[in-house]
Protein backbone atom coordinates (compact mmCIF):
# COMPACT_ATOMS: atom_id res chain seq x y z
CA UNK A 1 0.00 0.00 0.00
CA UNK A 2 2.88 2.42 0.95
CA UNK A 3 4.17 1.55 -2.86
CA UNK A 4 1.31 2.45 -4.43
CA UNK A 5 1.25 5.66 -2.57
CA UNK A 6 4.25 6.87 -3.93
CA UNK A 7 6.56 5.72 -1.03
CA UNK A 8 9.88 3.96 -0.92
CA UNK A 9 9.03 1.23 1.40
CA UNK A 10 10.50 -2.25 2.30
CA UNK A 11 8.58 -5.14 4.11
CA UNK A 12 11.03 -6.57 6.79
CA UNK A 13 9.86 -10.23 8.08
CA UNK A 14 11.20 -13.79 8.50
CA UNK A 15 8.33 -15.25 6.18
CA UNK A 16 7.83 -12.07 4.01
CA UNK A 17 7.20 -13.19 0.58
CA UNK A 18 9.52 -13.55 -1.78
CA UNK A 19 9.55 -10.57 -3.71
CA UNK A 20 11.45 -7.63 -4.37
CA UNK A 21 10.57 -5.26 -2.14
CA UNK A 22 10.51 -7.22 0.94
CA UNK A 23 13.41 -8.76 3.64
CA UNK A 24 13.23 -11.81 4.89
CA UNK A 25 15.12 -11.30 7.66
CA UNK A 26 14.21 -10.38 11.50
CA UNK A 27 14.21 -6.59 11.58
CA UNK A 28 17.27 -6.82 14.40
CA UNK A 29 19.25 -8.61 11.37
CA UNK A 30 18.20 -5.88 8.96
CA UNK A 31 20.65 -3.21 8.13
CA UNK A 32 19.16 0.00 6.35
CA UNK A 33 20.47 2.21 3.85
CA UNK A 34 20.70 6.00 5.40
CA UNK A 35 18.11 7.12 7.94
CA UNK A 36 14.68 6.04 8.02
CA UNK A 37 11.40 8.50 7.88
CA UNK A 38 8.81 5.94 9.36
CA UNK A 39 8.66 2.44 10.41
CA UNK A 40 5.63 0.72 10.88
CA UNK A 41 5.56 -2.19 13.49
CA UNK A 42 1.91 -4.65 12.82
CA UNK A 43 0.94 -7.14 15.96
CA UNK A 44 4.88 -8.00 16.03
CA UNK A 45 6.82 -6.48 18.82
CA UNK A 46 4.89 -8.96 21.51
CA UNK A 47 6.83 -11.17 19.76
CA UNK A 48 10.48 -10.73 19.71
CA UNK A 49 12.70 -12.08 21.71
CA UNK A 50 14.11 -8.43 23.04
CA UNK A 51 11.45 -5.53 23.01
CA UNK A 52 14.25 -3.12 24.24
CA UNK A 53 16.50 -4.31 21.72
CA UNK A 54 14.46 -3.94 19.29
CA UNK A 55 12.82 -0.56 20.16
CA UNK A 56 16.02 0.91 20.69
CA UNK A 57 17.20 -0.27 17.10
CA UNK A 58 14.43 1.36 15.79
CA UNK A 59 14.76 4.37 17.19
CA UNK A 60 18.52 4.63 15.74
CA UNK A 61 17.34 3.48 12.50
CA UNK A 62 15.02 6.42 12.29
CA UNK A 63 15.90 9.89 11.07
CA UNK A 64 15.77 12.75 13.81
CA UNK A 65 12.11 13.61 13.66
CA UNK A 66 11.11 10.19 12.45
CA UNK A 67 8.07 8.28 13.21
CA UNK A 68 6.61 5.25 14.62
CA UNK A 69 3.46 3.73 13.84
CA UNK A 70 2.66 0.58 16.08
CA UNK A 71 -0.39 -1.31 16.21
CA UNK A 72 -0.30 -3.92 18.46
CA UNK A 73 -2.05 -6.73 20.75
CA UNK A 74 -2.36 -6.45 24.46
CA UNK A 75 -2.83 -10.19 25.00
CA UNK A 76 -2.85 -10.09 28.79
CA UNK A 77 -6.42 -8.00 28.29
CA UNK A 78 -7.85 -11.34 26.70
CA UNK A 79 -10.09 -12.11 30.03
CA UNK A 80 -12.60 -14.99 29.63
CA UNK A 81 -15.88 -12.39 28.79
CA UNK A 82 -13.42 -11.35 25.89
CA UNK A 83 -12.82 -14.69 24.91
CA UNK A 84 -16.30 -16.10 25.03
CA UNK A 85 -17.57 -13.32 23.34
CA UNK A 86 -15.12 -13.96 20.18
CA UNK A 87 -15.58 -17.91 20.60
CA UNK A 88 -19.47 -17.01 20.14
CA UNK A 89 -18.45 -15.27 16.95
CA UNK A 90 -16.09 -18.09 15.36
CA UNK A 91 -16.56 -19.14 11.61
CA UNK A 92 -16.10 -22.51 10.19
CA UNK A 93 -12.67 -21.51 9.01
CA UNK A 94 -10.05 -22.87 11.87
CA UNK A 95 -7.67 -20.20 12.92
CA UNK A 96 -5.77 -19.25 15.92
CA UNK A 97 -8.79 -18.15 18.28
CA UNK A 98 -10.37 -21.68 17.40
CA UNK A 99 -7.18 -22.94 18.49
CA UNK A 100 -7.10 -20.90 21.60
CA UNK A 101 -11.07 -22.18 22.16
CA UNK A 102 -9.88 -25.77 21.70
CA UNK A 103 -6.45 -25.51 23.77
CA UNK A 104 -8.28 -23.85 26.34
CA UNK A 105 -11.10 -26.48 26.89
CA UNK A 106 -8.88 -29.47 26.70
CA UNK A 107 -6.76 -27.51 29.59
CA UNK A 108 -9.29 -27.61 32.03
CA UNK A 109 -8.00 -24.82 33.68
CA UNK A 110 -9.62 -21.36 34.31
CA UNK A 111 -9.20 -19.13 31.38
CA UNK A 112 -6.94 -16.81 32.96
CA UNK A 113 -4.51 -19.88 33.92
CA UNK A 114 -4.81 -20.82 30.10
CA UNK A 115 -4.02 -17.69 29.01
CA UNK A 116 -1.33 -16.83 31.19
CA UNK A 117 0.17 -20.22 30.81
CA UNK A 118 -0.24 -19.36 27.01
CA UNK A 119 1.64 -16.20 26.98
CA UNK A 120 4.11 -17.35 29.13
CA UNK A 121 4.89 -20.12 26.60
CA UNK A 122 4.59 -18.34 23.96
CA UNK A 123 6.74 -15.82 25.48
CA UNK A 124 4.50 -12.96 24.17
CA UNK A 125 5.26 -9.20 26.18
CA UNK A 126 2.66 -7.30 27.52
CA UNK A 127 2.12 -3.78 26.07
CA UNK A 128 2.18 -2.24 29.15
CA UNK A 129 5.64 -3.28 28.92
CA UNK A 130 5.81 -2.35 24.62
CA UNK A 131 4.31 0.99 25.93
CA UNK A 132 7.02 1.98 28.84
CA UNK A 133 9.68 1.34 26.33
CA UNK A 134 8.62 2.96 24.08
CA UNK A 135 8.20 5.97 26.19
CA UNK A 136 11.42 5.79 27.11
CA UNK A 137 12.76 6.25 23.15
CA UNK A 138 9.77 8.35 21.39
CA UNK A 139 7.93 11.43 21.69
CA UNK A 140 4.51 9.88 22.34
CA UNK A 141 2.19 11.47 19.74
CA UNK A 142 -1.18 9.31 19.92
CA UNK A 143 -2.05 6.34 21.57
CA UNK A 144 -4.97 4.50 21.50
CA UNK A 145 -7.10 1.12 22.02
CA UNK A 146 -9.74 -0.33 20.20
CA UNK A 147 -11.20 -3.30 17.89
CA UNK A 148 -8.11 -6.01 17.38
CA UNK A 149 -10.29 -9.59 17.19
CA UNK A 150 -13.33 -8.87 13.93
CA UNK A 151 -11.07 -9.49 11.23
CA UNK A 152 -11.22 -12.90 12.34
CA UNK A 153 -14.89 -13.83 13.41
CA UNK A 154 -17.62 -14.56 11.17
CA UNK A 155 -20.03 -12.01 10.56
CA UNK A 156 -18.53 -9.07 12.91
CA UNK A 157 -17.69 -5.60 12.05
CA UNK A 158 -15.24 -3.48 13.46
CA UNK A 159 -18.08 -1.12 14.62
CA UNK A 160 -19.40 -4.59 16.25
CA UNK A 161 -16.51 -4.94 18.10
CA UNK A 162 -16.33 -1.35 19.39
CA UNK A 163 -20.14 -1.36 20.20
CA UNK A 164 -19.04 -4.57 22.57
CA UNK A 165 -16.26 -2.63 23.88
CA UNK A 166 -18.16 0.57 24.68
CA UNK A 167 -20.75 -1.16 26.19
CA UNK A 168 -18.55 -2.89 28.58
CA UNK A 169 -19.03 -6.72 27.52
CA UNK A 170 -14.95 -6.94 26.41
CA UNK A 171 -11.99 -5.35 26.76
CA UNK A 172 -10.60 -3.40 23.75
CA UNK A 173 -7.14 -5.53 23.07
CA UNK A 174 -5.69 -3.49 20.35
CA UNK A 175 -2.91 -0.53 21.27
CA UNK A 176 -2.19 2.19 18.74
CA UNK A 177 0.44 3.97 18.94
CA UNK A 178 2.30 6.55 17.35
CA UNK A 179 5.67 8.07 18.10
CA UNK A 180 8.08 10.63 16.93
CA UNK A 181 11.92 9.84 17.80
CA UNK A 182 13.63 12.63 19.97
């Protein structure tokens, strides 16, 4: 999309596709050409090994000024109202909340032992902790929550998910958050 809108842009990720305008390489491997205007991190830094590694990389790797887009998962806001809420919503397509559903119920524990359990496995990080770092590096600039799950449940909107939200049935899971670096 960046591309098409004129931009110079690069997709950095282990399984990128095999193209031309993409890295397939962990963005803590990656080594840029000059300084960088924006970098956009999607429902990835809960996932690498070193947040503050990898937060302070990208702050170096962005020009004076630059700016940070993140949109991101707070998984440790999944409670079990959340999670029976989306279950309610599943499609016949299997994915990972059907996976989480079926983990969870062949656990027999509580949903907030699964999850936990989960995350600790998984070794995802919290965005409480994605957010203090990143305090620590960027000029905060907007930050956010809202709708993270609809893409993935059968017949829900975005503006389903947020009704839900506002109403006070779920938690909103999704963290957006943009930065400008010092």
């Amino acid at each position: 999309m960046l591309r098409g809108g004129g931009y110079e842009a690069i997709g950095v990720d282990p399984k990128a596709p095999d193209k031309g305008h993409y890295r397939r390489v962990e963005f803590e491997q990656l080594e840029p050409s000059g300084d960088i205007d924006a970098v956009v991190a999607s429902t990835s830094l809960h996932h690498v090994a070193d947040p503050a590694a990898v937060i302070d990389r990208i702050g170096r790797t962005l020009a004076h000024g630059g700016s940070l887009v993140v949109v991101e998962w707070a998984w440790e806001e999944f409670d079990e109202p959340t999670a029976e809420w989306c279950f309610q919503r599943l499609g016949r397509d299997e994915g990972w909340l059907h996976r989480r559903r079926d983990e969870w119920l062949a656990s027999d524990e509580t949903w907030d032992a699964y999850i936990r359990g989960w995350g600790q496995t998984e070794q995802l990080h919290a965005a409480d902790t994605l957010l203090r770092l990143l305090e620590e590096h960027f000029e905060r600039e907007q930050l956010t929550s809202g709708a993270y799950f609809f893409p993935d449940l059968a017949q829900t909107s975005e503006e389903d998910e947020l009704a839900a939200i506002e109403s006070g049935q779920i938690r909103a899971t999704r963290v957006d958050y943009l930065g400008r670096r010092r």
